[in-house]
N, C-alpha and C. Protein backbone atom coordinates (compact mmCIF):
# COMPACT_ATOMS: atom_id res chain seq x y z
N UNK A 1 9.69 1.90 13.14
CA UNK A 1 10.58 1.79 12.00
C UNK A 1 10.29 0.48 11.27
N UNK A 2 9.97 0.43 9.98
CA UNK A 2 9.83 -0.56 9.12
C UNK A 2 11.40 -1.78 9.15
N UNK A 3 10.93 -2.70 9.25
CA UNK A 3 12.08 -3.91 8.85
C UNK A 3 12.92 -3.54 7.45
N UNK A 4 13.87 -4.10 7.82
CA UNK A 4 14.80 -4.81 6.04
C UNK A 4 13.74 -4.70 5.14
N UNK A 5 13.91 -4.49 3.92
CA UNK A 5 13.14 -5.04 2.82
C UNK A 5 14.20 -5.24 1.85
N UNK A 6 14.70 -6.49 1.50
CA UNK A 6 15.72 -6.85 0.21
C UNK A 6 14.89 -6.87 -0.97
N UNK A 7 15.53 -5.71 -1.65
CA UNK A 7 14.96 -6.14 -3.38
C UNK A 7 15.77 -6.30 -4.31
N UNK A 8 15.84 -7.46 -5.02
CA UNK A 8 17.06 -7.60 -5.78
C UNK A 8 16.54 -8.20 -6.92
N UNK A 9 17.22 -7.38 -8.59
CA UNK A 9 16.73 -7.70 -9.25
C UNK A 9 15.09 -8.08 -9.59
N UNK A 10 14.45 -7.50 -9.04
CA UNK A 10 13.35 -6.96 -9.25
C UNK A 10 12.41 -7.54 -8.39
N UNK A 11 12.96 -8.69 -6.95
CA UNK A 11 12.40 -10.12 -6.64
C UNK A 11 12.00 -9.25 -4.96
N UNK A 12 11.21 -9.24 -4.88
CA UNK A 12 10.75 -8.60 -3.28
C UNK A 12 10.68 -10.07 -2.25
N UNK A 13 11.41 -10.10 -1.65
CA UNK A 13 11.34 -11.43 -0.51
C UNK A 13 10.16 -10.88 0.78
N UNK A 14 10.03 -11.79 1.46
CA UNK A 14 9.38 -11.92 2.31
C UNK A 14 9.59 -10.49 3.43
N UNK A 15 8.48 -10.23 3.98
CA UNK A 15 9.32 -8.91 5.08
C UNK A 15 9.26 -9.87 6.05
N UNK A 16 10.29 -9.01 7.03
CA UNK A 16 10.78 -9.53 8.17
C UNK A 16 11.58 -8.49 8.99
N UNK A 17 11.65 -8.46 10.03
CA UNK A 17 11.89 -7.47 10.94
C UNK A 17 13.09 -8.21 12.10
N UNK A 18 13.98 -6.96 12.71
CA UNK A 18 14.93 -7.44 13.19
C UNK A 18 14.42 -8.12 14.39
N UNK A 19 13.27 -7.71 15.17
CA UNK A 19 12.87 -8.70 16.42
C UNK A 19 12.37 -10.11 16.10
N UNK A 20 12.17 -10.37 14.41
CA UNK A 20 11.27 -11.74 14.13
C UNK A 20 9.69 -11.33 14.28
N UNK A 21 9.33 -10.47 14.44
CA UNK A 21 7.82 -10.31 15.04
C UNK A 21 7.45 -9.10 13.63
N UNK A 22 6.37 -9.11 12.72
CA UNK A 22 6.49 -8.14 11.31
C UNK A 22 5.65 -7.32 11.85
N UNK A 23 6.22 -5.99 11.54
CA UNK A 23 5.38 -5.09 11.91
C UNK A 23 4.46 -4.78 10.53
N UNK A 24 3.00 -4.77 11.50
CA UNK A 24 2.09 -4.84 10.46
C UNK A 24 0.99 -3.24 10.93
N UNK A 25 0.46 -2.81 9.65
CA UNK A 25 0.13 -1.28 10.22
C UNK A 25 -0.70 -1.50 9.26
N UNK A 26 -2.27 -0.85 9.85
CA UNK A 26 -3.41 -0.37 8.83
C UNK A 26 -3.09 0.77 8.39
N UNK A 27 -2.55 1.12 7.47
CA UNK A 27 -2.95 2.83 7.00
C UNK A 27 -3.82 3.36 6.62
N UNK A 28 -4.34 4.51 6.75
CA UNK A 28 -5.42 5.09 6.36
C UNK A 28 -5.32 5.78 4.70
N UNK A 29 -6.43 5.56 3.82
CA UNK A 29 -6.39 6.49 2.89
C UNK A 29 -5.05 7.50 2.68
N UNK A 30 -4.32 7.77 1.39
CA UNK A 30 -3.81 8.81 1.12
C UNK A 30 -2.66 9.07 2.39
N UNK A 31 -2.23 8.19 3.21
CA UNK A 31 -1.41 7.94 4.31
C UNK A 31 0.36 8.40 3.47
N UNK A 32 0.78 9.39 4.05
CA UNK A 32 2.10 9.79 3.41
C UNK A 32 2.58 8.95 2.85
N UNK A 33 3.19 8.13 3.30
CA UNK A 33 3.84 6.45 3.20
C UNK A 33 3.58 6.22 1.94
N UNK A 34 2.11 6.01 1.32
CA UNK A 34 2.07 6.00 0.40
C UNK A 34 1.62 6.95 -1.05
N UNK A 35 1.94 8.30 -0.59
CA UNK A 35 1.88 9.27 -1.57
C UNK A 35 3.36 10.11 -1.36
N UNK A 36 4.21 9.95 -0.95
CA UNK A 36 4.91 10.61 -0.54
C UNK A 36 6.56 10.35 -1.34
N UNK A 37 5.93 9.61 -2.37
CA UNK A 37 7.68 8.88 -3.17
C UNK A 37 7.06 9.05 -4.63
N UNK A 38 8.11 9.40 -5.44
CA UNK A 38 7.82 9.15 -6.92
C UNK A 38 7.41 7.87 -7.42
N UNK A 39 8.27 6.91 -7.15
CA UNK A 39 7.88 5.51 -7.43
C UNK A 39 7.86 4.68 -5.84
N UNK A 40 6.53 4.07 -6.27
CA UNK A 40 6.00 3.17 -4.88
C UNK A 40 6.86 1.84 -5.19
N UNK A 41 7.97 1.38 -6.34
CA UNK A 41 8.27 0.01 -6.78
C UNK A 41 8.54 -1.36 -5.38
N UNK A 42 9.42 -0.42 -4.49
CA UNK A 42 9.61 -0.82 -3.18
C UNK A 42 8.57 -1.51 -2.30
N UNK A 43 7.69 -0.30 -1.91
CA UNK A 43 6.33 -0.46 -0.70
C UNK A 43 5.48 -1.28 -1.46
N UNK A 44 4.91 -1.09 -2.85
CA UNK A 44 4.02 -1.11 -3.27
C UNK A 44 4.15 -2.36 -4.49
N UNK A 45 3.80 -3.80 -4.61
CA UNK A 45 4.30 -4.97 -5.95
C UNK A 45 3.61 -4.30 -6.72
N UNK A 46 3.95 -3.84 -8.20
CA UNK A 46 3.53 -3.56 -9.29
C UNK A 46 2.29 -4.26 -9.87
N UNK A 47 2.47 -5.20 -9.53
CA UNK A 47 1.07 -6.48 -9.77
C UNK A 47 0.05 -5.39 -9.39
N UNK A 48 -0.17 -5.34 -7.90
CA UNK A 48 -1.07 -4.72 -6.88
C UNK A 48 -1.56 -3.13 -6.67
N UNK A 49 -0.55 -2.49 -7.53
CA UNK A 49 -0.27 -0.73 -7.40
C UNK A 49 -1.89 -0.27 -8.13
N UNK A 50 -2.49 -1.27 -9.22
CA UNK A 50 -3.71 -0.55 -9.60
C UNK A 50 -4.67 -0.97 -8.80
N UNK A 51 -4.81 -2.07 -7.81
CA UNK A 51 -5.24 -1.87 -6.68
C UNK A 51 -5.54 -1.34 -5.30
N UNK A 52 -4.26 -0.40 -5.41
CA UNK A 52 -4.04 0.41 -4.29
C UNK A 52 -4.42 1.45 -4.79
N UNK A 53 -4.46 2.19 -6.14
CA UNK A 53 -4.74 3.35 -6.70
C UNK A 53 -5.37 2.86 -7.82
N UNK A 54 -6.77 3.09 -7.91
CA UNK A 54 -8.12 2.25 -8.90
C UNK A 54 -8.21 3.93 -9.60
N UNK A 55 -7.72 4.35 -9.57
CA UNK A 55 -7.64 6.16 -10.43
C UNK A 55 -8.76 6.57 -9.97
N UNK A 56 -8.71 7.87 -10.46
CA UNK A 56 -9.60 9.47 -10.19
C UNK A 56 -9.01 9.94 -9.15
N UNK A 57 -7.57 9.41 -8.89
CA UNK A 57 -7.23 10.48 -7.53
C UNK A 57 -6.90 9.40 -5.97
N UNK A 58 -8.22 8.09 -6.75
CA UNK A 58 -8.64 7.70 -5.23
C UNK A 58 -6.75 6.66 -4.75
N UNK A 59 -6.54 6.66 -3.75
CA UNK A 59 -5.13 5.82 -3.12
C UNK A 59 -6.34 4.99 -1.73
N UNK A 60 -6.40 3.64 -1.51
CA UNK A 60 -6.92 2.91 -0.65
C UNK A 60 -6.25 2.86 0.32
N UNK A 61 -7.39 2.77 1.61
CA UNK A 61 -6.43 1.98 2.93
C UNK A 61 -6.06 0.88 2.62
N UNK A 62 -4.90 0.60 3.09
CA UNK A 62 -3.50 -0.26 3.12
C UNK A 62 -3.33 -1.03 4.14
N UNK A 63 -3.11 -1.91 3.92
CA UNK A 63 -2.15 -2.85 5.17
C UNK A 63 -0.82 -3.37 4.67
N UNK A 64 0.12 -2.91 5.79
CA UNK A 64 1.53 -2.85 5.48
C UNK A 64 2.06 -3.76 6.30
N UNK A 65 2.95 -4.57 5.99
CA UNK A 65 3.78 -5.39 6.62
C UNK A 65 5.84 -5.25 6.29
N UNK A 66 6.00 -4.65 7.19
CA UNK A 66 7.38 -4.38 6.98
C UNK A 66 8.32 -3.64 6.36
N UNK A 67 6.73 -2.50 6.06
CA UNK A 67 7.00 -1.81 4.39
C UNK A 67 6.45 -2.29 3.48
N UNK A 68 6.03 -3.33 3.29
CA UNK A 68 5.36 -3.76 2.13
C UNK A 68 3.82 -4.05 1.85
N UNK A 69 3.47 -3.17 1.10
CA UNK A 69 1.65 -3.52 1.15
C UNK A 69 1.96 -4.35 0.76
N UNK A 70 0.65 -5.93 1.72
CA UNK A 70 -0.10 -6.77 1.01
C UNK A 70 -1.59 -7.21 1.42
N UNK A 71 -2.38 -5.90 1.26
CA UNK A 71 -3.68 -5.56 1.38
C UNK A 71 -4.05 -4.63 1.24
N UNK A 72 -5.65 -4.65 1.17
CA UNK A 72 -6.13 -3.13 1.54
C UNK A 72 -7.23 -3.58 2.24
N UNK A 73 -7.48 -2.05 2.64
CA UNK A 73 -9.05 -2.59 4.29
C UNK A 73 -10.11 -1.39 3.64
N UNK A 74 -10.78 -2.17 4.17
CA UNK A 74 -12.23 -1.12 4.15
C UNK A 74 -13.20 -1.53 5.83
N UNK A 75 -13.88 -0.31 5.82
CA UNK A 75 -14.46 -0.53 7.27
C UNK A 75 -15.68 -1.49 6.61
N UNK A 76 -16.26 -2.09 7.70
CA UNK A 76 -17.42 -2.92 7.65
C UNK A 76 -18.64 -1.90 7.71
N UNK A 77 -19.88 -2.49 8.03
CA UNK A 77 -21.27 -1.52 8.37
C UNK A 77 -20.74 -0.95 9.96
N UNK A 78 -21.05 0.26 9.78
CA UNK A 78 -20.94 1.18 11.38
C UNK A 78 -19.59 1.28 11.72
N UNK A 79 -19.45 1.10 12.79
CA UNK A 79 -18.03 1.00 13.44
C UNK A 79 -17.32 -0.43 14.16
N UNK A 80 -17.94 -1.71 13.73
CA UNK A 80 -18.12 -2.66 14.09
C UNK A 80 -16.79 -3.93 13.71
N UNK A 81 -16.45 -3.39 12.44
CA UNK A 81 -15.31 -4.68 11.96
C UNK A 81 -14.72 -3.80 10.42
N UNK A 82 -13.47 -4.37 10.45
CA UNK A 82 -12.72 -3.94 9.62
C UNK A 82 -12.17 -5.37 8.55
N UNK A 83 -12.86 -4.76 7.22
CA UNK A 83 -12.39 -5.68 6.30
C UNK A 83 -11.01 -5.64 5.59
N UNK A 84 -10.22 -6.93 5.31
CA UNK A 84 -9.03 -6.89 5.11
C UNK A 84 -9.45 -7.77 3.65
N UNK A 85 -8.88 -7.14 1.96
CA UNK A 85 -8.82 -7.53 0.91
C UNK A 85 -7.21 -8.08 0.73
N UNK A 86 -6.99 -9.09 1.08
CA UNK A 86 -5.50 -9.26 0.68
C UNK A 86 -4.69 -9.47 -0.87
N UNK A 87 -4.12 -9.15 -1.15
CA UNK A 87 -3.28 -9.31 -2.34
C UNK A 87 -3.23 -10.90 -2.47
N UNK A 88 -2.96 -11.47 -1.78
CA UNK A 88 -2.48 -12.78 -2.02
C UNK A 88 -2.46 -13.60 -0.86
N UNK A 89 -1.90 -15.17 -0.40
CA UNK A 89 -2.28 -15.24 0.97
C UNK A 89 -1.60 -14.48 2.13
N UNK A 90 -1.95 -14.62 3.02
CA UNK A 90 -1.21 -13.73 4.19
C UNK A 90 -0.16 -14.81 5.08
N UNK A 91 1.05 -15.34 4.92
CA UNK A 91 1.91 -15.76 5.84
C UNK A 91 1.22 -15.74 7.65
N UNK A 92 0.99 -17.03 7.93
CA UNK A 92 -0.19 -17.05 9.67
C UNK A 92 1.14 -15.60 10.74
N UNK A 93 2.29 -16.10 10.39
CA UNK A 93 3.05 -14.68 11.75
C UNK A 93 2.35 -13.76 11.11
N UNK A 94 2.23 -13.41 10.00
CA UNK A 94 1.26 -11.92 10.04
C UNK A 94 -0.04 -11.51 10.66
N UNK A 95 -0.72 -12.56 10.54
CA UNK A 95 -2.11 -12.80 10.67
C UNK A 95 -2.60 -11.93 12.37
N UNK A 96 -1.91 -12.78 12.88
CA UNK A 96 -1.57 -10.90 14.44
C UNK A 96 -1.49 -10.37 14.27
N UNK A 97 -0.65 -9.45 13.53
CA UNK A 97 -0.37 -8.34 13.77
C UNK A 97 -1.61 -7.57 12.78
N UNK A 98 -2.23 -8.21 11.98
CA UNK A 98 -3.52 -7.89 11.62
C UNK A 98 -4.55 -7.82 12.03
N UNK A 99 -4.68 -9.01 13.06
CA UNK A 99 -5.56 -8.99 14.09
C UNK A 99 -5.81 -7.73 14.90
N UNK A 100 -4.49 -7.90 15.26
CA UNK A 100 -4.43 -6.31 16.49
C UNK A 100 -4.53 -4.88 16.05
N UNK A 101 -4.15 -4.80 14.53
CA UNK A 101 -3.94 -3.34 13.96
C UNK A 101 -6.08 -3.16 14.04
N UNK A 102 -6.34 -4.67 13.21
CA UNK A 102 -8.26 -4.61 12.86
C UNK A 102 -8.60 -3.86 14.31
N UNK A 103 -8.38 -4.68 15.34
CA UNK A 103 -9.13 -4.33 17.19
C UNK A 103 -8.96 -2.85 16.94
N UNK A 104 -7.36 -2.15 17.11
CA UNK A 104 -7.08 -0.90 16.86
C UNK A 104 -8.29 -0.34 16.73
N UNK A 105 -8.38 -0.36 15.14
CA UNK A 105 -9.29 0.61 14.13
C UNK A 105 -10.66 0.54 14.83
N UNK A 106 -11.09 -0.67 15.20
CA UNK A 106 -12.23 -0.89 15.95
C UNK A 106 -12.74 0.30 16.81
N UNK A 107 -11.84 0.04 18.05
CA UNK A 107 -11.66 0.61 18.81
C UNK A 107 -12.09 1.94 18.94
N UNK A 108 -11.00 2.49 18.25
CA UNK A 108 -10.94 3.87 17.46
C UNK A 108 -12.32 4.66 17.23
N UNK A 109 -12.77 3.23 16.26
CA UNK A 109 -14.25 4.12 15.56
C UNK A 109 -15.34 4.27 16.33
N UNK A 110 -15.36 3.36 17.40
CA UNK A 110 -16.30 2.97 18.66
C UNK A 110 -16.46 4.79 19.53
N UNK A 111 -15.06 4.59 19.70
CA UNK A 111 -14.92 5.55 20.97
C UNK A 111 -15.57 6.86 20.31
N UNK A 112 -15.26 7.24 18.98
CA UNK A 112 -15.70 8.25 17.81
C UNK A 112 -17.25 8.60 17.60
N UNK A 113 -17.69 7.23 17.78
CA UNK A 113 -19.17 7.04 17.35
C UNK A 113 -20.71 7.61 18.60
């Protein structure tokens, strides 16, 4: 379950989660989450939305923190490392849970390959 997200007056604060610890999630391409609402205004900063969706259809992998994209990933060469494009800087408590989602995907593509 995604944390709090306060939006008020149009101002998206920081995410944060009731344990203190942000849950942070790679999504994949076209991931419900983010096709699945009329307006992304919430998940998605308006700044960033033509980055997440560059048109013809295409919607990018995502990295979510608390509900809130602030990235997108692309795999590296092979199955080897996962690149993270951030929106802006990344707050260091996030920086784990990015860490661990990247190993994840790693992982994943290894065992696949």
């Amino acid at each position: 379950m995604y944390g709090a997200l306060t939006v008020l007056a149009g101002r998206v604060e920081e995410p944060t989660s009731r344990s203190g610890t942000p849950d942070v999630r790679l999504l994949p391409a076209y991931d419900d989450y983010l096709v699945g609402y009329r307006t992304r205004d919430v998940s998605v900063p308006a700044l960033h939305q033509a980055r997440m969706w560059p048109g013809g259809g295409v919607i990018r992998p995502t990295v979510i923190a608390d509900g809130l994209a602030i990235a997108t990933w692309t795999r590296g060469s092979g199955a080897r490392c996962v690149q993270v494009d951030a929106f802006g800087s990344i707050p260091p408590r996030i920086e784990p849970g990015i860490d661990l989602e990247k190993a994840s995907v790693v992982r994943f593509l290894r065992s696949t390959a």
